[in-house]
N, C-alpha and C. Protein backbone atom coordinates (compact mmCIF):
# COMPACT_ATOMS: atom_id res chain seq x y z
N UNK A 1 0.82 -1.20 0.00
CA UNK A 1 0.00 0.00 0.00
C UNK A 1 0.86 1.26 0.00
N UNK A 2 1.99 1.10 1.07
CA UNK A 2 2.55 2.43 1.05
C UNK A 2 3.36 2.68 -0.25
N UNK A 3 3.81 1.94 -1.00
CA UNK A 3 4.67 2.51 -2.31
C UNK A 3 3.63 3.17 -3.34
N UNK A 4 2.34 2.89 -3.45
CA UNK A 4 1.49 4.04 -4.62
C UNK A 4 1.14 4.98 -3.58
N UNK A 5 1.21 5.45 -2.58
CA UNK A 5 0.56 6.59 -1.60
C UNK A 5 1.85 7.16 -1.84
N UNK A 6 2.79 7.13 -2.34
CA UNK A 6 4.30 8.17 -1.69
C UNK A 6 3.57 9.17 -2.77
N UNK A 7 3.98 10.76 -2.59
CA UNK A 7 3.89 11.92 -3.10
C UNK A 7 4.68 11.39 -4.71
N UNK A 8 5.77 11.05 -4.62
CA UNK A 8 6.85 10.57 -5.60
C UNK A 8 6.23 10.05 -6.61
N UNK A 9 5.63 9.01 -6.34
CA UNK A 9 4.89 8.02 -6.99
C UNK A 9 3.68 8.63 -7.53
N UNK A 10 2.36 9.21 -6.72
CA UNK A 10 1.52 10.04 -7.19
C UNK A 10 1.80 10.95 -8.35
N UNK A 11 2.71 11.61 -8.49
CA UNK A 11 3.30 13.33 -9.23
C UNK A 11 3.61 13.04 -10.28
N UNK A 12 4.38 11.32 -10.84
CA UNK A 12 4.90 10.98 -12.12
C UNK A 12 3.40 10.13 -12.67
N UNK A 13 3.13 8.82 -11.95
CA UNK A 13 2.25 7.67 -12.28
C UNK A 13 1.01 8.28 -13.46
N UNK A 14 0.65 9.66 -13.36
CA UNK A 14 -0.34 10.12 -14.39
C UNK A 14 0.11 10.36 -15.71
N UNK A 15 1.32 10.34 -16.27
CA UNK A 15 2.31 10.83 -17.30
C UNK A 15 2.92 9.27 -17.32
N UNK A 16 3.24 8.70 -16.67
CA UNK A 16 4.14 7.42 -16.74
C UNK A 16 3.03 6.53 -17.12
N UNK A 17 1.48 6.28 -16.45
CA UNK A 17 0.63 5.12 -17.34
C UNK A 17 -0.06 5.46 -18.52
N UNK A 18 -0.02 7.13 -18.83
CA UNK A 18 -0.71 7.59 -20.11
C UNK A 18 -0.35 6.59 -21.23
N UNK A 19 -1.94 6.01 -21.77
CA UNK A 19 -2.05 4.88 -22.69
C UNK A 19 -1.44 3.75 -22.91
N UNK A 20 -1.31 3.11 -21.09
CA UNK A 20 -0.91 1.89 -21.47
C UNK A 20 -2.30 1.55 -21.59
N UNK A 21 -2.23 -0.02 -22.02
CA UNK A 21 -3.50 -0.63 -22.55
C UNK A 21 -4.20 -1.20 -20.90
N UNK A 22 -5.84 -1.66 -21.22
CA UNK A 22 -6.55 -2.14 -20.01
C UNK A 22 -5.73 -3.23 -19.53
N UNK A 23 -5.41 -4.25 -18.28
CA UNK A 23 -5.02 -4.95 -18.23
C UNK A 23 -5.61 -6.40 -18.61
N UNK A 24 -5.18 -6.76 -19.07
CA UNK A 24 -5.75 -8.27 -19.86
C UNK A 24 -5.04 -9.57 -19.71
N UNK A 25 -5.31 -10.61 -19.19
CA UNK A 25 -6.27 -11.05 -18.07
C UNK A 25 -6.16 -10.03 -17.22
N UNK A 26 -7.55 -10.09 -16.35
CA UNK A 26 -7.55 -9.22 -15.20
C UNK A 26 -7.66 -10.00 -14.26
N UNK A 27 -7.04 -9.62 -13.12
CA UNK A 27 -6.35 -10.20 -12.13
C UNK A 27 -7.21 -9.10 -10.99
N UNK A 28 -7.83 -9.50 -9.62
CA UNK A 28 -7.60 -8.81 -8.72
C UNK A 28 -6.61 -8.55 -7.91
N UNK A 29 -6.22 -7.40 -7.23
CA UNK A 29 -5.21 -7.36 -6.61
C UNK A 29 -4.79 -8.16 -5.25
N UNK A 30 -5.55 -8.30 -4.72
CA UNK A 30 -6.15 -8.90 -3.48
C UNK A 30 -6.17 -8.35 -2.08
N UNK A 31 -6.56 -8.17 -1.19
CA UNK A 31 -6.63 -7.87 0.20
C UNK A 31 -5.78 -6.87 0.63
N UNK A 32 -6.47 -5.39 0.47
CA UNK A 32 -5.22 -4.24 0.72
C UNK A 32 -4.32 -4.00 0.14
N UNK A 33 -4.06 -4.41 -1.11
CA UNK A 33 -3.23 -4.78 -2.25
C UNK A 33 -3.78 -3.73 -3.48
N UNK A 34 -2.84 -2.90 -3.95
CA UNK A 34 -3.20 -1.84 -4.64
C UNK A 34 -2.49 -2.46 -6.51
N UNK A 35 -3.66 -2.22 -7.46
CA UNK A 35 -2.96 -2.04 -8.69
C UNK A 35 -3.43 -0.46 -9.29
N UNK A 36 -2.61 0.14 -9.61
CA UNK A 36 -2.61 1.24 -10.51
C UNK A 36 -3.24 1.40 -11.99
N UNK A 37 -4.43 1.89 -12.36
CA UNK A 37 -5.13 1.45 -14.00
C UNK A 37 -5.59 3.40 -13.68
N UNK A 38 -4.33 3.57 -14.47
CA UNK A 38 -4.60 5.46 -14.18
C UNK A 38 -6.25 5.94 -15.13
N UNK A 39 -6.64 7.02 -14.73
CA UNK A 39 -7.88 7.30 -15.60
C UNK A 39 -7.59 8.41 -16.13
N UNK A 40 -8.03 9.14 -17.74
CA UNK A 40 -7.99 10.38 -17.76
C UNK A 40 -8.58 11.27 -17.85
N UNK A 41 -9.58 10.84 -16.69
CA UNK A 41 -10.66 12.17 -16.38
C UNK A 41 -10.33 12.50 -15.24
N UNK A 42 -9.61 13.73 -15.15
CA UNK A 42 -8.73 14.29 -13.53
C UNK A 42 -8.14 15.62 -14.13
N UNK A 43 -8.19 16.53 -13.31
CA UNK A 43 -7.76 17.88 -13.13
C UNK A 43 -6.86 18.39 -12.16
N UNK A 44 -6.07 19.86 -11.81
CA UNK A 44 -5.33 20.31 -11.16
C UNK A 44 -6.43 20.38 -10.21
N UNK A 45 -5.96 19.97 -8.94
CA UNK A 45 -6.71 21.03 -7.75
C UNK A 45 -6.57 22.53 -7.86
N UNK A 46 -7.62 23.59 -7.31
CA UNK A 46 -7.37 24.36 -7.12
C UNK A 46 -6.37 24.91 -6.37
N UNK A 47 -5.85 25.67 -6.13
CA UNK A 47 -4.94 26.45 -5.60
C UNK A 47 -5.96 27.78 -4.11
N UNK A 48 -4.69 27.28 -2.93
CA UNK A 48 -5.82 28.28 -2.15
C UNK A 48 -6.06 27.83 -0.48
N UNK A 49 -6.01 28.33 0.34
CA UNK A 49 -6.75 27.65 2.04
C UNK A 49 -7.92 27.42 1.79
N UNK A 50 -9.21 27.20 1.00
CA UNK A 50 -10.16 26.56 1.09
C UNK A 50 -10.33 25.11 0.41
N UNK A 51 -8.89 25.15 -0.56
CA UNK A 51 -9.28 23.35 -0.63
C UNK A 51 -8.45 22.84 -0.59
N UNK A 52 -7.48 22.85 0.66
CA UNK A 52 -6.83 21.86 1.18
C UNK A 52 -7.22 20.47 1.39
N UNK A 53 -7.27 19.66 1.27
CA UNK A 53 -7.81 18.00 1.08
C UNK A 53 -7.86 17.34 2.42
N UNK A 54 -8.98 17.76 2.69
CA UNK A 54 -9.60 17.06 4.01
C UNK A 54 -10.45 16.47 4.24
N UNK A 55 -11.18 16.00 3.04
CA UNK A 55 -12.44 15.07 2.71
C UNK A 55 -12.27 14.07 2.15
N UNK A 56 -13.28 13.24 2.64
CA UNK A 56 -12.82 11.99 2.02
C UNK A 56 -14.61 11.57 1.59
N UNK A 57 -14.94 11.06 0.07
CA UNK A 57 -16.09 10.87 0.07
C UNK A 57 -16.87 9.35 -0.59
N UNK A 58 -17.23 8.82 0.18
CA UNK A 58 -17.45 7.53 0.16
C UNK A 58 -18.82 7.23 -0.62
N UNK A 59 -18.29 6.23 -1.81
CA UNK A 59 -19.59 6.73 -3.17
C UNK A 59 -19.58 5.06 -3.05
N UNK A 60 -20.99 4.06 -3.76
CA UNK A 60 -21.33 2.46 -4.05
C UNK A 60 -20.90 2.77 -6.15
N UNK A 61 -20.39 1.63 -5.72
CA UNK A 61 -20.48 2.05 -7.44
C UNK A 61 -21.46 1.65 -8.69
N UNK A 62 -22.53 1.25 -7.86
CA UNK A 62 -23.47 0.24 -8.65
C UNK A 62 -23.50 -0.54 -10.38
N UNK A 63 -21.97 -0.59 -10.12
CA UNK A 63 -21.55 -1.91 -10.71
C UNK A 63 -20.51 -2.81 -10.38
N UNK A 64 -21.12 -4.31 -10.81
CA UNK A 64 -21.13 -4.89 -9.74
C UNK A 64 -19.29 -5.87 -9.82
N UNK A 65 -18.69 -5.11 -10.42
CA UNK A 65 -17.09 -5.89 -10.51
C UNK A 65 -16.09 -4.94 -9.94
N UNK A 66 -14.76 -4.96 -9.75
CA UNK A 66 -14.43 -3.90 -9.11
C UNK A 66 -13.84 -3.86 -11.06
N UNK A 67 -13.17 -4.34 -12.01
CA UNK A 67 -13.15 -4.80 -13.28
C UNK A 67 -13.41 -3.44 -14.05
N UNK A 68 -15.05 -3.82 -14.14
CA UNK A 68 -15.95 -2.92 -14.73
C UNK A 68 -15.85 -1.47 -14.22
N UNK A 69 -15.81 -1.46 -12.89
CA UNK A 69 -15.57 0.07 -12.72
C UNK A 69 -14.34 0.79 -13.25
N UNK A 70 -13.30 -0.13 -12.97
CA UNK A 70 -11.75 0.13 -13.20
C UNK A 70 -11.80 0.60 -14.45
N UNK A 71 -12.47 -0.14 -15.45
CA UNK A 71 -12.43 0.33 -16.82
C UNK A 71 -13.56 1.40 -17.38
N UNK A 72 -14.79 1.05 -16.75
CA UNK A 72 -15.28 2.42 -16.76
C UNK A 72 -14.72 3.81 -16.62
N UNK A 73 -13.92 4.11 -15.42
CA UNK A 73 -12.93 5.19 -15.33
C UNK A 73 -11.95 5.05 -16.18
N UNK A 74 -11.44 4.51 -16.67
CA UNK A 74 -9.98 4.29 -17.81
C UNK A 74 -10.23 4.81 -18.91
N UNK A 75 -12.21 4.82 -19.28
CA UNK A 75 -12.51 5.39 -20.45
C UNK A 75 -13.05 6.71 -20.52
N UNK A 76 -12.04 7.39 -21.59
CA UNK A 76 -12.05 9.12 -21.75
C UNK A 76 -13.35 9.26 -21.58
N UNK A 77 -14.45 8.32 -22.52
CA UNK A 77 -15.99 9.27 -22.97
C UNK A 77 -16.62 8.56 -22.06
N UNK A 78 -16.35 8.12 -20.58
CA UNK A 78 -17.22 8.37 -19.27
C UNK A 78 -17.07 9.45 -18.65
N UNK A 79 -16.42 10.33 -18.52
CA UNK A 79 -16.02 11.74 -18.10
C UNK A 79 -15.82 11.67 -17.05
N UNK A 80 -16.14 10.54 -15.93
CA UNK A 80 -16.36 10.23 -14.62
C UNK A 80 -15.09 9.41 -13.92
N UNK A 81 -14.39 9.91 -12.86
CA UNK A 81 -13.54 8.97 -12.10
C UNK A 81 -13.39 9.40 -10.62
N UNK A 82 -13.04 8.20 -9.82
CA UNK A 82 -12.51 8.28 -8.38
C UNK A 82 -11.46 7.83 -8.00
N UNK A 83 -11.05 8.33 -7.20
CA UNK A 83 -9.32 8.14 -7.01
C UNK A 83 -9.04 6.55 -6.75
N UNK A 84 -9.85 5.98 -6.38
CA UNK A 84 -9.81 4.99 -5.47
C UNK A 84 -11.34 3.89 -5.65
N UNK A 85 -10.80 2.42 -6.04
CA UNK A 85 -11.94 1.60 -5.85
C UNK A 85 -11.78 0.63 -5.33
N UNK A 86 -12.43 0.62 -4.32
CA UNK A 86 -12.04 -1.07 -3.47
C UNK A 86 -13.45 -2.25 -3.76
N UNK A 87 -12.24 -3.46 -3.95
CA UNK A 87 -13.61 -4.39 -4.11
C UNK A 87 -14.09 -5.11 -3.26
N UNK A 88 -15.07 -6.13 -3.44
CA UNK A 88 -15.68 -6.68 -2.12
C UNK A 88 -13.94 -7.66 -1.09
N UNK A 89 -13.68 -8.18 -1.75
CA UNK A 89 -12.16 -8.43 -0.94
C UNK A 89 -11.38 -7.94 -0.21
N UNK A 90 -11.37 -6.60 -0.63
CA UNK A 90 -10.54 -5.90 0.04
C UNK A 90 -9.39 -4.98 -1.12
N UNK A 91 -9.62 -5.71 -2.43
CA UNK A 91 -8.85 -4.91 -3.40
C UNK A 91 -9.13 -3.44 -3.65
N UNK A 92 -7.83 -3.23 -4.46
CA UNK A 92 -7.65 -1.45 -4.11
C UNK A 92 -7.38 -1.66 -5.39
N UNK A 93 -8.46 -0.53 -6.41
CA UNK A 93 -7.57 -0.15 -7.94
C UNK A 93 -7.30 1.37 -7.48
N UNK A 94 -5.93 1.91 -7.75
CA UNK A 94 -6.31 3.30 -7.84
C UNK A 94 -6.21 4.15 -9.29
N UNK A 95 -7.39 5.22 -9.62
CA UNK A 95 -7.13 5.29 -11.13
C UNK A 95 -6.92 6.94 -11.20
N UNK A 96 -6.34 7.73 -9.90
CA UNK A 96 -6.23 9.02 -10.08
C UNK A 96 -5.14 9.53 -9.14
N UNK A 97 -4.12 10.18 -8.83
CA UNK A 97 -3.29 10.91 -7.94
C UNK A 97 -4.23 11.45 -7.03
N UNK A 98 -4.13 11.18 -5.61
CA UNK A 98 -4.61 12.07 -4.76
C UNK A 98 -4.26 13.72 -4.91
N UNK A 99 -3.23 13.89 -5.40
CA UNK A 99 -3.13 15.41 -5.60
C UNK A 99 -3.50 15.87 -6.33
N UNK A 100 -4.27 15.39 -7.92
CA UNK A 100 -5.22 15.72 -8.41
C UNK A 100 -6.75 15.64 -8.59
N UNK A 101 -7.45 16.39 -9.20
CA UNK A 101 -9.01 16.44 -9.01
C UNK A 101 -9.49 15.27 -9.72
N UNK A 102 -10.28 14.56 -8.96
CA UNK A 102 -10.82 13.28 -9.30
C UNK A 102 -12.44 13.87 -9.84
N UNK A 103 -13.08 13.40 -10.56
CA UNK A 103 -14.49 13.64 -11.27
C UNK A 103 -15.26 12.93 -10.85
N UNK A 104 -15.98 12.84 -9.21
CA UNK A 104 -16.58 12.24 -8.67
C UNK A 104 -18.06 12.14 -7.72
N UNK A 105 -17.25 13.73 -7.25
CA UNK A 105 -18.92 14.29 -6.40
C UNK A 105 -19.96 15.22 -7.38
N UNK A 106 -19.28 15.47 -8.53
CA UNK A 106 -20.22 16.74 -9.33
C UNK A 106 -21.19 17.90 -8.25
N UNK A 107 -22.00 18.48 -8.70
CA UNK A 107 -22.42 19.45 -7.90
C UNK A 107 -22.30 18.95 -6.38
N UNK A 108 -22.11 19.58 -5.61
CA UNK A 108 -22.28 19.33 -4.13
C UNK A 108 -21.74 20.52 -3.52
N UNK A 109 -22.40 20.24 -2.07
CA UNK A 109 -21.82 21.11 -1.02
C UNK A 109 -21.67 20.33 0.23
N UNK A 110 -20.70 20.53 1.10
CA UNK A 110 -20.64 19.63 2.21
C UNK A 110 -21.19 20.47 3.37
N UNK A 111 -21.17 20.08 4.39
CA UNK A 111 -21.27 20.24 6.33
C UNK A 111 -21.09 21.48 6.08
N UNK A 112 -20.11 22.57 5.79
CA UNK A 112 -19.62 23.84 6.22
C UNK A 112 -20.10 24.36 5.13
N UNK A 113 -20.71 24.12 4.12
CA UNK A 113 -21.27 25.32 3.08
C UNK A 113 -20.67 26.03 2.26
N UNK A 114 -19.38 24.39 1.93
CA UNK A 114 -18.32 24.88 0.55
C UNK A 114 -18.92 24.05 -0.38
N UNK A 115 -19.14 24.53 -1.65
CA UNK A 115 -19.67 23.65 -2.61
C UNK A 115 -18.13 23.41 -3.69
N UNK A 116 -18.28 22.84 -4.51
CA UNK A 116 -17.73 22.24 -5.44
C UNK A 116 -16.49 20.94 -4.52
N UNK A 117 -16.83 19.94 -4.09
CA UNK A 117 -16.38 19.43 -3.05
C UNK A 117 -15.10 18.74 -3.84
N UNK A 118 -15.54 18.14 -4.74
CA UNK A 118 -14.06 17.52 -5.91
C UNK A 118 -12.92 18.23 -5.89
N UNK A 119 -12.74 19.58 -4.91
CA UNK A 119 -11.55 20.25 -5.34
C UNK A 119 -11.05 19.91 -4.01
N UNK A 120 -11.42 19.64 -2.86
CA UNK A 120 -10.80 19.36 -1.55
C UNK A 120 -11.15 18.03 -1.19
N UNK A 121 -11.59 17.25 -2.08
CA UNK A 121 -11.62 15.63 -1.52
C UNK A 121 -10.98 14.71 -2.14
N UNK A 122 -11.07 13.47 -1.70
CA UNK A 122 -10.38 12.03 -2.31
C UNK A 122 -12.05 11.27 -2.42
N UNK A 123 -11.96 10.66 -3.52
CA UNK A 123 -13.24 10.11 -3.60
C UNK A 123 -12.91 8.51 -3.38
N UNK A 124 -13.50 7.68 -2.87
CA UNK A 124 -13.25 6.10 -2.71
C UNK A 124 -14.80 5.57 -3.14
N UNK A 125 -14.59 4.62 -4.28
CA UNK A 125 -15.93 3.99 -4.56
C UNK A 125 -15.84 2.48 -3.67
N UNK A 126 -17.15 1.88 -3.85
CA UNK A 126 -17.04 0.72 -2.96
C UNK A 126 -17.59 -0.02 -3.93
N UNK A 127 -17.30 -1.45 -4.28
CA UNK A 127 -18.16 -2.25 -5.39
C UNK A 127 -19.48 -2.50 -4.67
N UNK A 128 -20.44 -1.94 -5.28
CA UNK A 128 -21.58 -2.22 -4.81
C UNK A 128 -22.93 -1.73 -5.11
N UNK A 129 -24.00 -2.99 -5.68
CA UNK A 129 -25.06 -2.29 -6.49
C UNK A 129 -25.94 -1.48 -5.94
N UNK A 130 -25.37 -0.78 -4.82
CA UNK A 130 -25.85 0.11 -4.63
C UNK A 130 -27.68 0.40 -4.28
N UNK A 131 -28.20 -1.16 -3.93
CA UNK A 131 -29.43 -0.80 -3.76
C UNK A 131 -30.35 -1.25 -2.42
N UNK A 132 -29.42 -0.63 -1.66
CA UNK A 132 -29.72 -0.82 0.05
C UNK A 132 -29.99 -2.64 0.61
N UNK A 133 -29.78 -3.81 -0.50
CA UNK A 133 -29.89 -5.02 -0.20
C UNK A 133 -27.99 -5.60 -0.35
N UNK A 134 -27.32 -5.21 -1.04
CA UNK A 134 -26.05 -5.88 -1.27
C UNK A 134 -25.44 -5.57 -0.18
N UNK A 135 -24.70 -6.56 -0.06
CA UNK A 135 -24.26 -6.10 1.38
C UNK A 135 -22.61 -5.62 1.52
N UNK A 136 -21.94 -4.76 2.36
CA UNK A 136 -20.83 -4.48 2.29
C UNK A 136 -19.61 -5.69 3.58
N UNK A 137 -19.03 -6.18 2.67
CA UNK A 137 -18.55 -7.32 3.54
C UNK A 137 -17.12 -6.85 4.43
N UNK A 138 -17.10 -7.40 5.37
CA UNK A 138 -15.82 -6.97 6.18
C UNK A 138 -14.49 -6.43 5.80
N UNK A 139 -13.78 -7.23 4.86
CA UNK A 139 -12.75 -7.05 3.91
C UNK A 139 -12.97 -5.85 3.41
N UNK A 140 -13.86 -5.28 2.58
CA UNK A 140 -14.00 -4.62 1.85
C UNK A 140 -14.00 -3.02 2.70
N UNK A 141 -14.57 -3.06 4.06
CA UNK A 141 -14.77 -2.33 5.27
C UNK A 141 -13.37 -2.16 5.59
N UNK A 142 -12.99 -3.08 6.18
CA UNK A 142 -11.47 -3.01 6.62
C UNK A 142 -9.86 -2.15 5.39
N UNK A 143 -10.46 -2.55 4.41
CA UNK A 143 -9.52 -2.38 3.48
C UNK A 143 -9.94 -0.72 3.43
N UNK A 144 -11.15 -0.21 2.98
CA UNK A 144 -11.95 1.28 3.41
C UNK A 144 -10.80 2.18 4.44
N UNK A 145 -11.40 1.52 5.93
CA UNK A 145 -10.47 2.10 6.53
C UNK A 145 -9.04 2.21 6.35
N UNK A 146 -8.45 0.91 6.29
CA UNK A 146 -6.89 1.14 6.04
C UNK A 146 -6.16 2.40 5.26
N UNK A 147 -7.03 2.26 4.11
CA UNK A 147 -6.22 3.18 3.24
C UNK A 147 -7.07 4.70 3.76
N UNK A 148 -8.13 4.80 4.22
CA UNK A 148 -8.28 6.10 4.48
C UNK A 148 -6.84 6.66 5.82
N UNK A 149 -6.46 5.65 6.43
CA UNK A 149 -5.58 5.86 7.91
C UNK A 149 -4.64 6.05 6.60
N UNK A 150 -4.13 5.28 5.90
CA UNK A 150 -2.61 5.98 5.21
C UNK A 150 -2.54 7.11 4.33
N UNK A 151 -3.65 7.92 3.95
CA UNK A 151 -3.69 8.62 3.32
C UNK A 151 -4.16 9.83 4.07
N UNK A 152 -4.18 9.54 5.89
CA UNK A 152 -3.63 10.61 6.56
C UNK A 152 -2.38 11.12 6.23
N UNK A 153 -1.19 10.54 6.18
CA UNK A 153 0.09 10.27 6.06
C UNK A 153 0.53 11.79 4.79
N UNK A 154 -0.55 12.01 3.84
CA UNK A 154 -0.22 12.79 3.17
C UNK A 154 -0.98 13.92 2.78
N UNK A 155 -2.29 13.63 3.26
CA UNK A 155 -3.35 14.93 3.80
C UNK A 155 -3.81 15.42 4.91
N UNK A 156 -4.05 16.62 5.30
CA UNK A 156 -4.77 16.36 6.92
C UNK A 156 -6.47 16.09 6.36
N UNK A 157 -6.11 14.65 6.27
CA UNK A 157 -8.15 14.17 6.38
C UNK A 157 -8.70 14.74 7.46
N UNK A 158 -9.81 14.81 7.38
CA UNK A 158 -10.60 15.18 8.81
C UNK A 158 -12.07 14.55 8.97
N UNK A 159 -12.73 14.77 7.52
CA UNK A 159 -14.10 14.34 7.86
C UNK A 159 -14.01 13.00 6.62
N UNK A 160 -14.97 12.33 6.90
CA UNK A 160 -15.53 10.99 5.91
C UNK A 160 -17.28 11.55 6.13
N UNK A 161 -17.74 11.57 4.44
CA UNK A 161 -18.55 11.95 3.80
C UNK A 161 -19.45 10.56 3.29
N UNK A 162 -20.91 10.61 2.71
CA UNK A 162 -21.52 9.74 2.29
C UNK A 162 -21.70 10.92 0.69
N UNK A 163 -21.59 10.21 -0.42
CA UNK A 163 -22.46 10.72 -1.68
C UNK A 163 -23.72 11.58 -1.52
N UNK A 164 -24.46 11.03 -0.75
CA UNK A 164 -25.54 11.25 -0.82
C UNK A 164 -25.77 12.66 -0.24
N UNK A 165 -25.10 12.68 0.65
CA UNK A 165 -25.07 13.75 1.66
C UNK A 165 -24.35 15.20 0.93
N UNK A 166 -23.94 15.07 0.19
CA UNK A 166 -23.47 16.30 -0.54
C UNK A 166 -24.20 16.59 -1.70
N UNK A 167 -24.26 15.88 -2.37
CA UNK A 167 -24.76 15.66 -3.83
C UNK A 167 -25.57 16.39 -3.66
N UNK A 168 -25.91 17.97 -4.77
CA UNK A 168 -27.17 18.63 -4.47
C UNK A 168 -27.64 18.50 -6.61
N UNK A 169 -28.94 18.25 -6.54
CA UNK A 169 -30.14 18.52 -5.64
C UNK A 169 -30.06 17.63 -4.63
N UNK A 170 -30.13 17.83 -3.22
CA UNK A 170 -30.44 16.74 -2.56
C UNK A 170 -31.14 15.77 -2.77
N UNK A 171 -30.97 14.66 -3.04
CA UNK A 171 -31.73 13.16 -3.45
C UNK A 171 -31.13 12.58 -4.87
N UNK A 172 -30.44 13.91 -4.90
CA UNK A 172 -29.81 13.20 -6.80
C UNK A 172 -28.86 11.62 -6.80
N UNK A 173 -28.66 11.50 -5.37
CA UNK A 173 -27.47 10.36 -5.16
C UNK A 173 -27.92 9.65 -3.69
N UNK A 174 -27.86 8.28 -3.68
CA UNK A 174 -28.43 7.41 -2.50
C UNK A 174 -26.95 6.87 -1.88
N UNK A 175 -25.92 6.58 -2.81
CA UNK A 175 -24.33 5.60 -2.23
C UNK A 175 -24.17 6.56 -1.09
N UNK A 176 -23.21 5.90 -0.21
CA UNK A 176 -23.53 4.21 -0.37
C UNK A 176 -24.27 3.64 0.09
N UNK A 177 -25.77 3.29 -0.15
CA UNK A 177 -27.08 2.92 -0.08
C UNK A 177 -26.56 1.50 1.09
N UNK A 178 -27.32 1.81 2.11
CA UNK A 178 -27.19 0.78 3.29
C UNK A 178 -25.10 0.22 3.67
N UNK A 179 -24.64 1.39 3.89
CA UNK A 179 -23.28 1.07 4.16
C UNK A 179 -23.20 1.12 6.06
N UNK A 180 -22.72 0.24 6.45
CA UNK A 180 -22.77 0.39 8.03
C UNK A 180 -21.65 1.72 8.43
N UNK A 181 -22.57 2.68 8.89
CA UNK A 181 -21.56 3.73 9.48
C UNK A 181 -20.86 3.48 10.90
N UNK A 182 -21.93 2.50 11.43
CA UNK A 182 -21.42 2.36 12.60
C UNK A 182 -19.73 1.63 12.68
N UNK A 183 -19.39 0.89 11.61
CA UNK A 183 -18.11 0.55 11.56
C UNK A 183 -16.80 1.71 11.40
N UNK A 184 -17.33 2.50 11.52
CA UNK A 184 -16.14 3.74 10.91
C UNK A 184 -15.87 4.83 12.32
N UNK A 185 -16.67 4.41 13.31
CA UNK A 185 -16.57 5.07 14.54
C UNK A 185 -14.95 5.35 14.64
N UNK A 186 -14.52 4.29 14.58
CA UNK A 186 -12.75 4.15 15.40
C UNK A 186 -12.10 4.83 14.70
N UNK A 187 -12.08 5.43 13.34
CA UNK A 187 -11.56 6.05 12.46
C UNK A 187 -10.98 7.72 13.25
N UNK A 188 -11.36 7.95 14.16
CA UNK A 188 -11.79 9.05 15.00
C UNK A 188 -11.57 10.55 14.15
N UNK A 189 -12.70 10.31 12.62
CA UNK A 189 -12.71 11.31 12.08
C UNK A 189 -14.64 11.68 12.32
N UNK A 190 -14.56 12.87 11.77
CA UNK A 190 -15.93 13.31 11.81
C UNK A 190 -16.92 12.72 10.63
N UNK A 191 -17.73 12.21 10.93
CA UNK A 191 -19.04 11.45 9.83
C UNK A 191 -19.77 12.13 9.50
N UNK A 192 -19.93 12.37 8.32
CA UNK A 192 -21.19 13.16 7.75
C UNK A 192 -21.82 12.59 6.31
N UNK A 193 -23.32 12.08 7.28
CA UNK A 193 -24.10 11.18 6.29
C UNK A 193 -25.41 10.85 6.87
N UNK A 194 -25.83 11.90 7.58
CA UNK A 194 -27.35 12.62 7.65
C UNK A 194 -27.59 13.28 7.50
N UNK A 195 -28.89 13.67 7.31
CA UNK A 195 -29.43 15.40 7.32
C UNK A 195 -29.30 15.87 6.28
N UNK A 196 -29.04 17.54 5.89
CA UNK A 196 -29.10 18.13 5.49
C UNK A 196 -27.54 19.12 5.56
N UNK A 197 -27.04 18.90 3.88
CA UNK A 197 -25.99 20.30 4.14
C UNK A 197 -26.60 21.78 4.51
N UNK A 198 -25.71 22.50 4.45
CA UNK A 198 -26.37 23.99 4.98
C UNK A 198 -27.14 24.81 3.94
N UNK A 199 -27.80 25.57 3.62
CA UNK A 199 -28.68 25.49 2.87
C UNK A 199 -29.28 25.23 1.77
N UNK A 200 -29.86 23.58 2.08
CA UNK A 200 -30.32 22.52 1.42
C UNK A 200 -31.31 22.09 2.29
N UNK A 201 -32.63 22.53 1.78
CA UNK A 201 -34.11 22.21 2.04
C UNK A 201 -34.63 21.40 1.46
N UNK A 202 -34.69 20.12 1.51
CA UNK A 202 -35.63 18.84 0.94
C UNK A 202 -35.17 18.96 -0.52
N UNK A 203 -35.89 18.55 -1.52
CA UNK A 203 -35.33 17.70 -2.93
C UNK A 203 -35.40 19.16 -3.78
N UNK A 204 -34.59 19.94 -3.66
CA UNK A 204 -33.97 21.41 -4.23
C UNK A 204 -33.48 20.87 -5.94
């Protein structure tokens, strides 16, 4: 895990995998075990004290391989990627530099009433169809946390986010539809994945 988290590694890996091919056979990585399948839908962060990278936002990917997602993001004309996809095992693809903007929360505003949240977060998808019956299995939980704890190491994280909870219009997004929050207590970051952001009144 720790050799794709180094800064080093992040700053080149977007220029160094430009157009290698999908990987074929595909192989999972296995249990906390990271493979690199870069995507090229990603941007500069902004520049600035308001988006320092302290979010972390936890999306289902409602499809159902970690595979399919991997390559979903790999392809230019999805426009869509997250830094990070873990599968039900515990595998880790990552397909974006944490130091750049991942294409993941689209409109949103979080807890404090900053909107455009993609410029100060890390997005992590979870394999999962996403429809409050699939269930999120331990491995896949465990592996969640892990890499959110090492990727203290190079941001000050602070809060862990649900999709849903930012995503405005409010209701536009359900992930991760039935994810146990109660497992993320020990993380001893701040949870936010009820209610209402700040002004966001019912299905706006």
């Amino acid at each position: 895990m720790a050799a794709l988290l180094t800064p080093a590694f992040q700053s080149q890996a977007q220029d160094v995998f430009a157009g290698q091919p999908f990987p074929s056979p595909w192989i999972d990585p296995g249990y906390k075990r990271f493979v690199w399948i870069g995507s090229p839908n990603f941007g500069r962060r902004p520049q600035g004290p308001d988006t320092v990278v302290d979010t972390v936002v936890v999306h289902a990917t409602a499809i159902p391989t970690l595979q399919q997602t991997a390559l979903a993001f790999f392809r230019k004309e999805s426009r869509v990627s997250s830094h990070f996809t873990i599968g039900k095992d515990g595998s880790i693809v990552q397909s974006v530099s944490t130091f750049c903007r991942a294409w993941h929360a689209g409109v949103s505003r979080d807890w404090r009433g900053r909107d455009n949240v993609n410029n100060y977060s890390i997005g992590i998808e979870l394999v999962n169809m996403d429809d409050g019956k699939d269930q999120y299995p331990l491995a896949q939980i465990e592996s969640l946390k892990s890499l959110i704890h090492a990727l203290t190491r190079l941001h000050p994280l602070k809060y862990v986010t649900s999709h849903e909870y930012i995503a405005l219009p409010h209701g536009r997004k359900v992930d991760p539809n039935g994810f146990p929050w109660g497992k993320m207590d020990d993380l001893g970051m701040q949870l936010n994945y009820q209610g209402l952001p700040p002004g966001v009144t019912g299905l706006e």
